[in-house]
Protein backbone atom coordinates (compact mmCIF):
# COMPACT_ATOMS: atom_id res chain seq x y z
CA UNK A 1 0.00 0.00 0.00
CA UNK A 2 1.73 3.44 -1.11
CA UNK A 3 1.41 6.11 1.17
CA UNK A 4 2.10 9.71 1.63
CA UNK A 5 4.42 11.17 3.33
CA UNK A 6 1.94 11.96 6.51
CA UNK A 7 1.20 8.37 6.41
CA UNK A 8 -2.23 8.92 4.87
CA UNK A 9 -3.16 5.73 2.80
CA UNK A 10 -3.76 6.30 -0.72
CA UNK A 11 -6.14 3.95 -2.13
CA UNK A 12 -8.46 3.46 -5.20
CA UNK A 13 -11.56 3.64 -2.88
CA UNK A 14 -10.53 6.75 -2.04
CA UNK A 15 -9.90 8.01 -4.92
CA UNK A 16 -13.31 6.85 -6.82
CA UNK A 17 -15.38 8.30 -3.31
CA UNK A 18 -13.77 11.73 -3.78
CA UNK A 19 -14.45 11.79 -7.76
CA UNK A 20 -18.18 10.78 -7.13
CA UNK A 21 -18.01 13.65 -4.35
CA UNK A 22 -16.95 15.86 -7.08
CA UNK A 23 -19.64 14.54 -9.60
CA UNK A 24 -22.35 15.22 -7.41
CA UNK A 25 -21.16 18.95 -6.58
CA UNK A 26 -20.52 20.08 -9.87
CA UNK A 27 -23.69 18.43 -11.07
CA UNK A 28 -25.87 20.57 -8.63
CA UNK A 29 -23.55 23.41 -9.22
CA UNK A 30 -23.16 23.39 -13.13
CA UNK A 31 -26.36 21.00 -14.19
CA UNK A 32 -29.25 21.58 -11.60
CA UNK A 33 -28.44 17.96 -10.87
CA UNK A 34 -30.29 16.78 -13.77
CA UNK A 35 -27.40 14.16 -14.75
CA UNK A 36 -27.79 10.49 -14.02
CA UNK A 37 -24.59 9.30 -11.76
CA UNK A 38 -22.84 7.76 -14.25
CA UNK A 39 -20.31 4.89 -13.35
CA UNK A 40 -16.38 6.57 -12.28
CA UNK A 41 -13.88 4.83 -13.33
CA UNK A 42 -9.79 4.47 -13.46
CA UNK A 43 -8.45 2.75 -16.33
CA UNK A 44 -5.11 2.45 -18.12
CA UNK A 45 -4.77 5.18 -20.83
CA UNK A 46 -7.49 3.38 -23.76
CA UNK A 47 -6.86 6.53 -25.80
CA UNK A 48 -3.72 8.20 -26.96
CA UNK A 49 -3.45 11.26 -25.06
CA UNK A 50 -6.54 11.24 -23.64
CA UNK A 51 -7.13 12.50 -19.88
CA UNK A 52 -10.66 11.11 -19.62
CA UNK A 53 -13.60 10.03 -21.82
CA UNK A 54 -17.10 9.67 -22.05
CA UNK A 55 -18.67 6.69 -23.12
CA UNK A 56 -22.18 6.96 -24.66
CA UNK A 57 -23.40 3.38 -24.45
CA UNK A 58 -24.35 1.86 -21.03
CA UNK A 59 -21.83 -0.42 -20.49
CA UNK A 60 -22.44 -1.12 -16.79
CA UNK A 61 -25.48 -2.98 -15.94
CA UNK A 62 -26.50 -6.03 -13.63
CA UNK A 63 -27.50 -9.40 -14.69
CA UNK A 64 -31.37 -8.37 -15.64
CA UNK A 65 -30.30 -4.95 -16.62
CA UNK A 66 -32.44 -3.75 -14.01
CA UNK A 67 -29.47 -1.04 -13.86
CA UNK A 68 -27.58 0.28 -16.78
CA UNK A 69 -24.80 3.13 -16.25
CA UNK A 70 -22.85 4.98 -18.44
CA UNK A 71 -19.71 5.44 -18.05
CA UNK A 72 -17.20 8.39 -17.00
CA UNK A 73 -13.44 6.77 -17.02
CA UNK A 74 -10.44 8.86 -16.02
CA UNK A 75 -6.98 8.07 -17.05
CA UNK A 76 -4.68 5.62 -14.47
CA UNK A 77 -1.54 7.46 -16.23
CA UNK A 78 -2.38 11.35 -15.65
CA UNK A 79 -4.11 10.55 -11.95
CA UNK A 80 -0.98 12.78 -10.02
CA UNK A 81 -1.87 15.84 -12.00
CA UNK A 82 -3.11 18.98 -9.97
CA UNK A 83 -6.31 17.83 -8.52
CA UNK A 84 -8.00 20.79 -9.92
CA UNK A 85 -6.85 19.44 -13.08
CA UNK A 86 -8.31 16.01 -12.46
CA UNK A 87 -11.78 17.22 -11.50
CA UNK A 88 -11.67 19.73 -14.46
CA UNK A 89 -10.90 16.40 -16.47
CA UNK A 90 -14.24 14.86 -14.85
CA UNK A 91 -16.41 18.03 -15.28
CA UNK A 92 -15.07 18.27 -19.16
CA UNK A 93 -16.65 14.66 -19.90
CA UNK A 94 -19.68 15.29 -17.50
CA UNK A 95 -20.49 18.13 -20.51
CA UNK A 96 -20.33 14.90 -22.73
CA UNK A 97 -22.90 13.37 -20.35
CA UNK A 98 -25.30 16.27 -20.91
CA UNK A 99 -25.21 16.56 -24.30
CA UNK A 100 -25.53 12.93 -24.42
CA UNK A 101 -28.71 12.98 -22.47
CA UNK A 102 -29.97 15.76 -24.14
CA UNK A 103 -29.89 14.97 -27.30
CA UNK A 104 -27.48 17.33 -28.45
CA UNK A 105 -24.68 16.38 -31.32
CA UNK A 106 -21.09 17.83 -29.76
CA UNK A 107 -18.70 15.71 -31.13
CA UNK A 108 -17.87 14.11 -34.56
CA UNK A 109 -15.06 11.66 -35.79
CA UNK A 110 -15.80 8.80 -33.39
CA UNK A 111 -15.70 11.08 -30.49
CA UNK A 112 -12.53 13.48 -31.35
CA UNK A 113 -13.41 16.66 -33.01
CA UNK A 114 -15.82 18.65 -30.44
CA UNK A 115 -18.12 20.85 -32.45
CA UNK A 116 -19.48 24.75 -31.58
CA UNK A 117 -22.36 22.99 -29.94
CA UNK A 118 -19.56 21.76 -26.75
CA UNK A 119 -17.84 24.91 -27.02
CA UNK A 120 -21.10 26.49 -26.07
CA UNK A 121 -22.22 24.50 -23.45
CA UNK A 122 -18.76 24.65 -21.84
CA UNK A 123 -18.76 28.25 -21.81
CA UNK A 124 -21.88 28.13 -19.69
CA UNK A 125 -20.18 25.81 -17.14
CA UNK A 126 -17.17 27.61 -16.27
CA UNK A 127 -14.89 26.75 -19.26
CA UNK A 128 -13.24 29.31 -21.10
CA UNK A 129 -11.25 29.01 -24.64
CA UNK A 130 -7.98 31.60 -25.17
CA UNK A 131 -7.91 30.40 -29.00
CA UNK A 132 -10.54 31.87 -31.40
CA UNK A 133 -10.87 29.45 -34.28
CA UNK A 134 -11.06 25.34 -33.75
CA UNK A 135 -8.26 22.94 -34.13
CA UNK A 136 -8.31 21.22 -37.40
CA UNK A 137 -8.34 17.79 -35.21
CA UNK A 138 -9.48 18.51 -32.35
CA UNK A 139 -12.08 21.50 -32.53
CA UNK A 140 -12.88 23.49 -29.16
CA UNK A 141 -11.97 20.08 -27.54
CA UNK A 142 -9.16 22.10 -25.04
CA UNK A 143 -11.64 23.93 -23.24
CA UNK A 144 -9.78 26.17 -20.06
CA UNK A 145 -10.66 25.97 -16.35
CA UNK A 146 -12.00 29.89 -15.53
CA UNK A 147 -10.77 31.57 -12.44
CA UNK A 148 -14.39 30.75 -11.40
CA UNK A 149 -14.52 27.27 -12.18
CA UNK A 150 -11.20 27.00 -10.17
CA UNK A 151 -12.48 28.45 -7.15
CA UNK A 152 -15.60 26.91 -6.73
CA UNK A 153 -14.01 23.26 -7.14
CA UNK A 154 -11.52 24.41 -4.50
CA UNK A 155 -15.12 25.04 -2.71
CA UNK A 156 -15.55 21.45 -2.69
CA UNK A 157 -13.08 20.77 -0.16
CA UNK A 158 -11.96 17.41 -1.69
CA UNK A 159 -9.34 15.35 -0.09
CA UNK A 160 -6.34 16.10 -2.34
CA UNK A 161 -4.17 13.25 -0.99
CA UNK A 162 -6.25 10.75 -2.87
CA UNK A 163 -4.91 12.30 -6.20
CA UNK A 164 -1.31 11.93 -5.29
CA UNK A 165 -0.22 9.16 -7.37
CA UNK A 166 -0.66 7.48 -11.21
CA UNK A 167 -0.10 4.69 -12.90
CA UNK A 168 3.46 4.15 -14.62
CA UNK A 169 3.28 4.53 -17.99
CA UNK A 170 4.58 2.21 -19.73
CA UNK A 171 6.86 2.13 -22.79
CA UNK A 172 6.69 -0.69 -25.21
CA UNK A 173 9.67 -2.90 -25.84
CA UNK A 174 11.68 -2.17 -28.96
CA UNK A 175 12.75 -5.29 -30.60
CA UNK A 176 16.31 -4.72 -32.03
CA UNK A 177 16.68 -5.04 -35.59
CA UNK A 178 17.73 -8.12 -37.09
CA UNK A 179 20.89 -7.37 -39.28
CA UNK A 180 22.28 -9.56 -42.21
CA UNK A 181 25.44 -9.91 -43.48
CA UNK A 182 26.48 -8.92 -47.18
CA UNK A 183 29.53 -9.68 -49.69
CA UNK A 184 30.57 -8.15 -52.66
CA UNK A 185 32.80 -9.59 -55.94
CA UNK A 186 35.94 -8.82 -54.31
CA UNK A 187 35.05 -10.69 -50.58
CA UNK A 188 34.38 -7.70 -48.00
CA UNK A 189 31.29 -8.42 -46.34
CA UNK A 190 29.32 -5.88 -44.00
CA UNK A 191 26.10 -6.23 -42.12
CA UNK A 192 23.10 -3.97 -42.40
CA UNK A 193 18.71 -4.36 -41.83
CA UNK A 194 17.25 -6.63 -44.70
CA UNK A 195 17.43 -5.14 -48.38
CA UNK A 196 20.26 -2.99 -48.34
CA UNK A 197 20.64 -1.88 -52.20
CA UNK A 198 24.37 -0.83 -52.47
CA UNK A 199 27.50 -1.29 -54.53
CA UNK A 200 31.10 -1.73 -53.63
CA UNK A 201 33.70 1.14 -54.64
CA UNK A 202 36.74 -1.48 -55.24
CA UNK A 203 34.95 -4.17 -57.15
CA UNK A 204 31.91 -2.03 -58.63
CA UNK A 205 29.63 -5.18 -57.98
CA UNK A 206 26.40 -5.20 -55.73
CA UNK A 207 26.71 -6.79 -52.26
CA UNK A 208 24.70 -10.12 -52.06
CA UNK A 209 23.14 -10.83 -48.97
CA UNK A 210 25.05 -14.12 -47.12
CA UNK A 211 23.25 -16.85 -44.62
């Protein structure tokens, strides 16, 4: 168990408790608690650069589907950032949640360019933009935290220790490069990756590769 350095455990159940402490504020804060509690969750990075994402189908549900959630998940990798950071993370793809619910079209290309329609609706929930036209991959996706929004999560009184660690990320193996060796007409041989297309200054022949 990893704890800080006042001996304060740092667990997962933490963690989630103090993001569904968060949901609930900022959804009676920002959405006159008219979003469904959605299921929180911490998950290895699924998306290249992605803090957090919404996910538009129910995916959590019990055996009858007496219960069906959908789901909020929040990177494992970016977890140490400023808590301020994390909740704005969580309030970005509760936005997501509404327009979801609502019926309102904020996103195109599976999910990554956000349209004038999310740009709108953050701007009414504390999010501010300091560049005028839309990314040409993106859109109005990098919405900014206000000096409003900033304060009133610090209102929240959340337990900032349980945002003090992340998940390692991890960097995938390299396989080396095989290398073959190669002769020319006059014997040298050297060794290079598979296809090498060159010719020998002494000899003027190609070099063959060798097994």
């Amino acid at each position: 168990m990893t704890t800080t350095k006042t001996g304060n455990k740092i667990t997962m159940e933490k963690c989630i408790a103090e993001l569904h402490k968060a949901f609930d504020l900022l959804n009676k804060t920002y959405y006159n608690n008219e979003l469904p509690t959605p299921m929180i969750t911490v998950y290895p990075t699924a998306k290249q650069n992605a803090f957090g994402w919404f996910t538009p189908a129910k995916l959590w549900t019990d055996e009858n589907k007496e219960t069906q959630l959908h789901e909020i998940a929040l990177s494992a990798e970016y977890m140490n950032r400023s808590y301020i950071d994390v909740i704005g993370t969580l309030h970005h793809e509760m936005i997501h949640l509404y327009c979801h619910i609502n019926g309102i079209k904020d996103t195109s290309r599976n999910g990554k360019y956000h349209n004038k329609n999310f740009k709108e609706e953050s701007e009414k929930r504390g999010f501010v933009y300091d560049y005028d036209t839309p990314d040409k991959r993106h859109g109005w996706s990098f919405n900014k935290k206000s000096e409003e929004l900033i304060e009133t999560i610090k209102s929240f009184n959340l337990d900032e220790d349980a945002f003090k660690v992340a998940r390692a990320i991890e960097k995938p193996n390299k396989r080396p490069q095989r290398r073959f060796s190669y002769e020319c007409g006059c014997g040298t041989r050297i060794r290079g990756k598979a296809g090498l297309n060159i010719t020998c200054n002494d000899c003027g022949m190609d070099f063959k590769m060798i097994q």
